[in-house]
Every structure is written in C-alpha cells, then in structure tokens.
Protein backbone atom coordinates (compact mmCIF):
# COMPACT_ATOMS: atom_id res chain seq x y z
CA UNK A 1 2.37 -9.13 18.33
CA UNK A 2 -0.40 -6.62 17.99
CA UNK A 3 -0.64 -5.01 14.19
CA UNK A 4 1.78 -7.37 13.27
CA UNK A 5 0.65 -9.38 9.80
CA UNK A 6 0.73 -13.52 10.47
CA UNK A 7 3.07 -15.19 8.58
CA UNK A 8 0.95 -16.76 6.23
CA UNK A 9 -0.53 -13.14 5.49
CA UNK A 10 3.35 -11.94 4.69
CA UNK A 11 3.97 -15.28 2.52
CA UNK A 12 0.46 -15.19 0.85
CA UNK A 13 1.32 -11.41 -0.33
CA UNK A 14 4.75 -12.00 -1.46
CA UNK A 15 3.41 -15.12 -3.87
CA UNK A 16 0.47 -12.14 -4.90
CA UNK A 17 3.43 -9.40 -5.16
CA UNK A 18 5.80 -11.83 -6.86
CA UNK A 19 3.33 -12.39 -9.69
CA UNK A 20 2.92 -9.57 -10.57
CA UNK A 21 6.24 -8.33 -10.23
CA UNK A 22 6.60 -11.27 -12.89
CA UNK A 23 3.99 -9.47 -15.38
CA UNK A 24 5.76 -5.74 -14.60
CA UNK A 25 9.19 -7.77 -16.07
CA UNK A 26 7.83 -9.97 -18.92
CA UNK A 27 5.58 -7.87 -20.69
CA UNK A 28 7.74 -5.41 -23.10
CA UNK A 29 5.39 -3.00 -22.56
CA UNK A 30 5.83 -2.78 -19.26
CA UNK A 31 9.04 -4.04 -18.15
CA UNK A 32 11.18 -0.75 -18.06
CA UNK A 33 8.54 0.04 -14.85
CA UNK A 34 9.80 -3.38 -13.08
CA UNK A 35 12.66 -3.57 -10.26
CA UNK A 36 14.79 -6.65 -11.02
CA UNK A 37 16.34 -6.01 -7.54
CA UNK A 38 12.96 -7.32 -5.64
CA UNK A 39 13.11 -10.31 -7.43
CA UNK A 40 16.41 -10.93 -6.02
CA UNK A 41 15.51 -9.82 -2.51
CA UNK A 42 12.84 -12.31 -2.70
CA UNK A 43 14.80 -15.09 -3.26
CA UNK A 44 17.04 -16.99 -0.27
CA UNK A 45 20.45 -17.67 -1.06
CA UNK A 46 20.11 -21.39 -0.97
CA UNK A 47 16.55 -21.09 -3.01
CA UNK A 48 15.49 -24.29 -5.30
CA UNK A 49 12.94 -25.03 -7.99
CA UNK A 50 10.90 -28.15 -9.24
CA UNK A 51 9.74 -26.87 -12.13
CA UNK A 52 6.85 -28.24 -13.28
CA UNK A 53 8.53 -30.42 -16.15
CA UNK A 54 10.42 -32.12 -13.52
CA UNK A 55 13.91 -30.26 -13.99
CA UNK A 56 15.46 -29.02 -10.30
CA UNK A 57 16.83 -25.63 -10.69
CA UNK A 58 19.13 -23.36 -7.65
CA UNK A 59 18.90 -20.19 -7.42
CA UNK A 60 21.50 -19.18 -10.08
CA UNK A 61 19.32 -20.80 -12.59
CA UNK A 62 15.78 -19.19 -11.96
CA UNK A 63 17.29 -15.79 -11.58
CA UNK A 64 19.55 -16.25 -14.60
CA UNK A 65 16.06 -17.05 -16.72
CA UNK A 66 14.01 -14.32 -14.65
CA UNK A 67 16.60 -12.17 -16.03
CA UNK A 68 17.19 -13.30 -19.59
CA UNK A 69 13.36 -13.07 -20.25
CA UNK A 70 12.76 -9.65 -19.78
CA UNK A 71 10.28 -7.99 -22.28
CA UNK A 72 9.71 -11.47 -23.85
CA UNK A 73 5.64 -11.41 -23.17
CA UNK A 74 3.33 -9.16 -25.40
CA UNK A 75 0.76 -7.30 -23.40
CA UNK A 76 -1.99 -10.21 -23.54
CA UNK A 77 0.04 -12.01 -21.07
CA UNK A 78 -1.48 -12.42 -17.75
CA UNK A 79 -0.73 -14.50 -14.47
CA UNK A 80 -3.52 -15.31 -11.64
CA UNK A 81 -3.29 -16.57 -8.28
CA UNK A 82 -6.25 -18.96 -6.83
CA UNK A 83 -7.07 -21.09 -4.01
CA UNK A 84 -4.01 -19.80 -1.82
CA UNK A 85 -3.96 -21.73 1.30
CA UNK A 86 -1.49 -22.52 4.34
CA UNK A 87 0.00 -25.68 4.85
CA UNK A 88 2.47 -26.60 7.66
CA UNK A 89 3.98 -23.99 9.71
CA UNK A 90 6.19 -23.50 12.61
CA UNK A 91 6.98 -19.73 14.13
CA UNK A 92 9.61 -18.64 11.23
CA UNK A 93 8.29 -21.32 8.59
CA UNK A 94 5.57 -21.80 6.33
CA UNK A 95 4.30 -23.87 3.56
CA UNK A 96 1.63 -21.78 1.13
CA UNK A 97 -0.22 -23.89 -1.42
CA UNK A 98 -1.66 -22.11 -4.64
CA UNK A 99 -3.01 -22.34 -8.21
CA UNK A 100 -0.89 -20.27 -10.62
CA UNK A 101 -2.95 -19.85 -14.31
CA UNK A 102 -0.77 -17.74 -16.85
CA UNK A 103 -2.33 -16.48 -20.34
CA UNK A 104 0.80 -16.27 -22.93
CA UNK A 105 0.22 -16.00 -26.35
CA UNK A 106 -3.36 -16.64 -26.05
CA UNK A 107 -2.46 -19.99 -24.84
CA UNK A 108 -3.64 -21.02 -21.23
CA UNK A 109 -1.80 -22.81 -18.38
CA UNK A 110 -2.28 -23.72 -15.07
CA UNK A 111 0.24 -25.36 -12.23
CA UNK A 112 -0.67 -26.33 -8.34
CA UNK A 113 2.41 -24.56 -6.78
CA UNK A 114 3.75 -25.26 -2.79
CA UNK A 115 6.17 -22.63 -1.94
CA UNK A 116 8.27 -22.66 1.53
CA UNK A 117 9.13 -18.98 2.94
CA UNK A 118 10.96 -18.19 5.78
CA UNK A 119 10.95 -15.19 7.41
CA UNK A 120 13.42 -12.68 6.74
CA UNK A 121 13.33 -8.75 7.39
CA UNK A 122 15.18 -7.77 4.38
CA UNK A 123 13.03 -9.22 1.96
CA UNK A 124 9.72 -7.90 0.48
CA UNK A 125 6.67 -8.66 2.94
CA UNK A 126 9.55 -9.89 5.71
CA UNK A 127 9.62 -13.59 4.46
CA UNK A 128 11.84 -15.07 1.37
CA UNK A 129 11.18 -18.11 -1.19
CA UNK A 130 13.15 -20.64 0.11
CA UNK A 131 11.70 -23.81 -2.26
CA UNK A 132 8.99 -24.07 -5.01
CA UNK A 133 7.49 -26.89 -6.57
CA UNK A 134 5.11 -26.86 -9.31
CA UNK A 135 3.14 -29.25 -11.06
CA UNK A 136 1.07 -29.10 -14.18
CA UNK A 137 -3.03 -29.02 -13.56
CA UNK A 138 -3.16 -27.82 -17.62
CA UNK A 139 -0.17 -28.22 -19.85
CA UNK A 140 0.28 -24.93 -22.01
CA UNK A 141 -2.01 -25.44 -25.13
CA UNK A 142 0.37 -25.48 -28.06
C-alpha cells in the first residue's frame, strides 16, 4: 500500500481532471487540444445520470451530448470544483460529494453533485464514474 494514492484521492482527481477535460472540449478555442477518448475511458459501461432537471440519462446519452457539444462554449466559459468531500466507501467503492459552479455566457450556475467511482485500472486516475446525480444550488441565470 505504500505510495499508493487512497481512493478518494484517485476519485477526487478524476472529478478535478474531468472538469477540465470538459472546458479543453467545450470551449472552441480550445477544443482541437482535448482527447474525446478520456472522456470515454472515464465512463463505466453501465454509467447513469440524474441530471439536475430531473431527466435519468445511460451512458449512451451523456456521451452522445459530451460529443455533440464540442466547441459550443466561447472562451469566457469556466467550470469550478468546491467543497469536494468523501462520503461512503468500501475498499473498491466510493461516494465523492462536490459543488460544481460553471460560468457560460456570462451567466452563472451552480449544482451539489454525488458521484460513485469504482476502481478500475484502465481508466484515468484508476477509478471510473459509475453514477452522478446533480442538483441545482443556482439555476443558470437566463
């Protein structure tokens, strides 16, 4: 076990990593510099989504709009993690709590997020999204 990172170090750095991966690919800017692969390498098979309107989404569906919305952002859009924390956990499981704010179109946004990862050595930071559920803290302004 020595030098090796805890799980909830691997999971908090893949919701960091993910992010920004998410910035690299939406900003047009930007987005020929982005590896659409690592998205997909982050995501488990059987992933699943509550997004935060309500609407359950598998895996087809997130990566089919991660996909489709390439180069949609102009450069002012921005996405920050806060108040990452653990919640349950067993040896291969984990449950990471966070704050996600986004800045798009000089509107503002922010969501509480739980996340489940599993561990996996094929995927970026050795764990994989397995479920996300999001809730709105601040509705985008419109």
């Amino acid at each position: 076990m020595s030098g090796e990172r805890s799980l909830f170090s691997r999971a908090s750095a893949e919701v960091i990593d993910l992010h920004r991966f998410f910035v690299d690919w939406f900003v047009a800017a930007r987005a020929n510099t982005a590896d659409f692969g690592r998205f997909e390498r982050a995501m488990g098979e059987d992933f699943s989504m509550v997004a935060p309107d309500g609407q359950v989404l598998d895996r087809d569906a997130v990566v089919d709009h991660v996909r489709t919305s390439r180069a949609s952002c102009d450069d002012g859009f921005a996405i920050s993690i806060d108040d990452i924390r653990p919640g349950w956990q067993d040896a291969d499981t984990i449950v990471v709590l966070y704050v996600e704010a986004q800045l798009r179109g000089g509107k503002r946004s922010r969501r509480q997020s739980s996340a489940v990862f599993t561990t996996s050595s094929s995927a970026p930071n050795g764990v994989e999204w397995r479920h996300l559920h999001e809730t709105w803290l601040q509705v985008p302004e419109r």
